[in-house]
C-alpha atoms as a PDB file:
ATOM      1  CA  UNK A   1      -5.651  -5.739  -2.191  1.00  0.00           C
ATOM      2  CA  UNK A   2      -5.763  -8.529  -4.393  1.00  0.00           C
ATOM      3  CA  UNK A   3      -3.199  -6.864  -7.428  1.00  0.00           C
ATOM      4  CA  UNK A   4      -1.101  -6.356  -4.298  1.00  0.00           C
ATOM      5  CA  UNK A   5       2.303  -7.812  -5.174  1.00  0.00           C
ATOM      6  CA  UNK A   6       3.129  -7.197  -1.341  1.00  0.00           C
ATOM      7  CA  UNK A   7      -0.500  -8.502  -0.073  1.00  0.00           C
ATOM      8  CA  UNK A   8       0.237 -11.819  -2.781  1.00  0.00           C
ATOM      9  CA  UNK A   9       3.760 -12.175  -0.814  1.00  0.00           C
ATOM     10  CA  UNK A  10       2.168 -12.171   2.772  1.00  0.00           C
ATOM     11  CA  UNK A  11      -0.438 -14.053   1.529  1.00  0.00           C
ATOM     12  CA  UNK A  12       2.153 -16.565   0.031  1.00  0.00           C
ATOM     13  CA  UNK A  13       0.529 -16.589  -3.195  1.00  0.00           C
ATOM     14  CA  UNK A  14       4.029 -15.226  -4.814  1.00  0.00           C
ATOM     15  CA  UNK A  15       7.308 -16.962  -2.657  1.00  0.00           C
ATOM     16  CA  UNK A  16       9.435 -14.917  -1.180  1.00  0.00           C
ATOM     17  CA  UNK A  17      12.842 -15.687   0.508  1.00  0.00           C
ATOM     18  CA  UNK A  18      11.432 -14.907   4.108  1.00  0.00           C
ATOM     19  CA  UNK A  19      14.046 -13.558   6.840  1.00  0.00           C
ATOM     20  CA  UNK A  20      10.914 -12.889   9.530  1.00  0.00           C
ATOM     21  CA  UNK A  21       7.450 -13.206  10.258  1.00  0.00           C
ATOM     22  CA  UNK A  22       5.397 -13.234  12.723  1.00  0.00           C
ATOM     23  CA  UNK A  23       1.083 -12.395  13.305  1.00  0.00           C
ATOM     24  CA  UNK A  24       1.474  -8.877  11.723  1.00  0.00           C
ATOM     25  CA  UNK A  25       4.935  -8.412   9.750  1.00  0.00           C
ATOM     26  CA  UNK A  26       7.000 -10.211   7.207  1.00  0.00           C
ATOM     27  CA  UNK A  27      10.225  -9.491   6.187  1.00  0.00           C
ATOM     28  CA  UNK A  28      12.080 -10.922   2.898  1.00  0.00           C
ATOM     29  CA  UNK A  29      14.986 -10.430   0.927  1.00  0.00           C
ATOM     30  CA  UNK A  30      14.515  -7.821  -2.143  1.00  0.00           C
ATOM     31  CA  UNK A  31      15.023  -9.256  -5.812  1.00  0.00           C
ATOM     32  CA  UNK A  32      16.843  -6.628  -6.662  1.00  0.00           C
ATOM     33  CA  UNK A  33      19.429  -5.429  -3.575  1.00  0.00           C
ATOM     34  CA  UNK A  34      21.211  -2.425  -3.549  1.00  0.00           C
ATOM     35  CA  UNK A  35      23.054  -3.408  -0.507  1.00  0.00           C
ATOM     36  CA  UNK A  36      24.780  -7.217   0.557  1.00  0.00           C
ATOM     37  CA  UNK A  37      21.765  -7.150   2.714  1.00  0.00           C
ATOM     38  CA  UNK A  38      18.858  -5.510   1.463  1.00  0.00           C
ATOM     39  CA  UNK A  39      15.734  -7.063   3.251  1.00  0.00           C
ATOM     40  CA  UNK A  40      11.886  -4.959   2.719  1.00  0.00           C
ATOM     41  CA  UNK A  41      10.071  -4.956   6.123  1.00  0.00           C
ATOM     42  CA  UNK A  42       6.117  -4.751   5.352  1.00  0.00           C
ATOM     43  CA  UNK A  43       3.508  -4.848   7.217  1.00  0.00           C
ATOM     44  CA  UNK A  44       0.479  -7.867   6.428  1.00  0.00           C
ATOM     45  CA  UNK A  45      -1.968  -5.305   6.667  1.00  0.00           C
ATOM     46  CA  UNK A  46      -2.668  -2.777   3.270  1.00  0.00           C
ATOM     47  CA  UNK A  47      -1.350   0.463   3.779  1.00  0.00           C
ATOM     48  CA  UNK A  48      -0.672   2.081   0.744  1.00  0.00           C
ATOM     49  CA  UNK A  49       1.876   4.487   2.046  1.00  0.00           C
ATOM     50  CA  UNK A  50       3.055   7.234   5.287  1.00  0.00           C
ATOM     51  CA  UNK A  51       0.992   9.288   3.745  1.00  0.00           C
ATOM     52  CA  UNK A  52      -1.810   7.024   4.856  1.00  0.00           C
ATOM     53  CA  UNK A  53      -1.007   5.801   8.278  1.00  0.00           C
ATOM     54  CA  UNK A  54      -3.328   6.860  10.920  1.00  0.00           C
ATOM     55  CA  UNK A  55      -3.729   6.745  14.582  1.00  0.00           C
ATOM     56  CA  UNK A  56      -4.367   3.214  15.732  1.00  0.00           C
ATOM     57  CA  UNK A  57      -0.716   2.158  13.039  1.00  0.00           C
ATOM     58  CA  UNK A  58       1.231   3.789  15.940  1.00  0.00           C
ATOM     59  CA  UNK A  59       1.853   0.571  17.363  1.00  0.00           C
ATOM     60  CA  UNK A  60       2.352  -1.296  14.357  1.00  0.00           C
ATOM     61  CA  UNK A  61       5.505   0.986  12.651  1.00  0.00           C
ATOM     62  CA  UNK A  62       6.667   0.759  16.611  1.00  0.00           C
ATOM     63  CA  UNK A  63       6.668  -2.878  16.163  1.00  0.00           C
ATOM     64  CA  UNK A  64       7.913  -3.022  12.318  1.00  0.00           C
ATOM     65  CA  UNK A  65      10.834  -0.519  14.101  1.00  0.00           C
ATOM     66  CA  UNK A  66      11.634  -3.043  17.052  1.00  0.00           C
ATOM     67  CA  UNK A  67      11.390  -5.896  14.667  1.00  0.00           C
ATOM     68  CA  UNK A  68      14.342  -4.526  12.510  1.00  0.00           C
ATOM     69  CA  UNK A  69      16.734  -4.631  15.342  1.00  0.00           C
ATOM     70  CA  UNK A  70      16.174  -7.665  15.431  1.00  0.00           C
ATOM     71  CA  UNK A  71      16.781  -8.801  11.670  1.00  0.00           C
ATOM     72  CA  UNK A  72      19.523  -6.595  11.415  1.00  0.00           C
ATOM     73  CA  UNK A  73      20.704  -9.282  14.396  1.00  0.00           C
ATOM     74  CA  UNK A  74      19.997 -12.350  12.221  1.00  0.00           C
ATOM     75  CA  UNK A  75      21.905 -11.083   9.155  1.00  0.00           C
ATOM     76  CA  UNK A  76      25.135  -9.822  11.150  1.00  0.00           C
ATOM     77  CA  UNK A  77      24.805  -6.035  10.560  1.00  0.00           C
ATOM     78  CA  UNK A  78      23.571  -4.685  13.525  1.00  0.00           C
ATOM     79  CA  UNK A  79      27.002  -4.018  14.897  1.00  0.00           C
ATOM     80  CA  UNK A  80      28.735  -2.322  11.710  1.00  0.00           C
ATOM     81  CA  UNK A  81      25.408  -0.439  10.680  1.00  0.00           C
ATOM     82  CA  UNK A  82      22.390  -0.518   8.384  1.00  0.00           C
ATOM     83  CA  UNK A  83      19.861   1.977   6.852  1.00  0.00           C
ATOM     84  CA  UNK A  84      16.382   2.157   7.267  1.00  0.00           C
ATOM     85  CA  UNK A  85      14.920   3.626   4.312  1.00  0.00           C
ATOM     86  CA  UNK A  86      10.832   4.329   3.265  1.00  0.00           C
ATOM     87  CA  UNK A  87      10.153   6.055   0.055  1.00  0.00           C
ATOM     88  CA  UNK A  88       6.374   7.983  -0.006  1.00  0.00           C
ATOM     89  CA  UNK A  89       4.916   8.796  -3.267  1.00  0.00           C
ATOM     90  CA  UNK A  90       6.442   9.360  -6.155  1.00  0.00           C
ATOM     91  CA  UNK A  91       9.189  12.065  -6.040  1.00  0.00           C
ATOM     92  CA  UNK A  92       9.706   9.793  -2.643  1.00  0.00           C
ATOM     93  CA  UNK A  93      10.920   6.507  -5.261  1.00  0.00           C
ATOM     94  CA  UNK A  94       7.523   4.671  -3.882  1.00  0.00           C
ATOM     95  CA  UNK A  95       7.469   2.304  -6.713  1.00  0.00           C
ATOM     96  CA  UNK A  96       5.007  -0.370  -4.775  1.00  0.00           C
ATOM     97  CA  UNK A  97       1.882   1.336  -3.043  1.00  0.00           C
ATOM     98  CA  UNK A  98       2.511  -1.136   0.208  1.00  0.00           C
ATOM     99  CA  UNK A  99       4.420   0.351   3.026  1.00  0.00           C
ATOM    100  CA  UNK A 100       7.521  -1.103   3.697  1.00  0.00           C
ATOM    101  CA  UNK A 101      10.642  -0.073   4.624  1.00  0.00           C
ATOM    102  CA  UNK A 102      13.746  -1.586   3.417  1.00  0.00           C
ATOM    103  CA  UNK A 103      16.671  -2.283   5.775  1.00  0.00           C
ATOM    104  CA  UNK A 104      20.588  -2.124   3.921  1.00  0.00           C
ATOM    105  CA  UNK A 105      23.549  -3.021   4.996  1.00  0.00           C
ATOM    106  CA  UNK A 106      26.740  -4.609   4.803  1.00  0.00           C
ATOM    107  CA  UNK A 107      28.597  -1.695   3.186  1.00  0.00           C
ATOM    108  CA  UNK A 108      28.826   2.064   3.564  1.00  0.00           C
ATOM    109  CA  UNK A 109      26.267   3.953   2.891  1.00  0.00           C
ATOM    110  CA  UNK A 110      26.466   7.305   1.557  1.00  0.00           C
ATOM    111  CA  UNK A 111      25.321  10.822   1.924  1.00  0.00           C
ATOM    112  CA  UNK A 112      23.558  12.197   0.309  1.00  0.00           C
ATOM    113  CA  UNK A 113      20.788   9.077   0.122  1.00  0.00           C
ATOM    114  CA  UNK A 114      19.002  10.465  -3.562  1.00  0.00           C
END
């Protein structure tokens, strides 16, 4: 979608500080982290939400999943902990209508989440 802010950041039209990539994911550090590391985890293909995923995405949010354990790796929180979080539709928090998932750590998370 070309008013996208996520398409324009896999497309590299708007730079991002990238953590991974690879043919069908990019991960990059959010502008404004809640967390010490607080990384969004989309996918270079459009989805606007869950709410839209369909059959043949099974093997693309099993690869976004996979693909976080390995991030978490690279920024040194997969042994104390992290949060995977998605927000879908408004009273969700979605505030960008790209799926992506953000991954937090580096502190304690709480509980209640909302």
């Amino acid at each position: 979608m070309s008013d996208c802010i996520f398409c324009k950041i896999a497309m590299k039209e708007i730079p991002a500080k990238v953590v991974y990539e690879d043919e069908h994911i990019l991960a990059f550090h959010d502008i404004q982290p809640a967390a010490p590391s607080h990384v969004l985890v989309i996918p270079k293909e459009h989805i606007p939400s869950m709410a839209q995923l369909e059959e043949h995405h099974k093997v693309l949010i099993g690869h976004i999943h996979l693909a976080i354990q390995d991030i978490a790796v690279k920024l040194g929180i997969h042994e104390t902990g992290y949060r995977i979080v998605n927000n879908c539709g408004e009273q969700g928090g979605q505030t960008v209508h790209h799926l992506h998932f953000h991954l937090l750590g580096g502190r304690h998370m709480q509980w209640p989440p909302g």
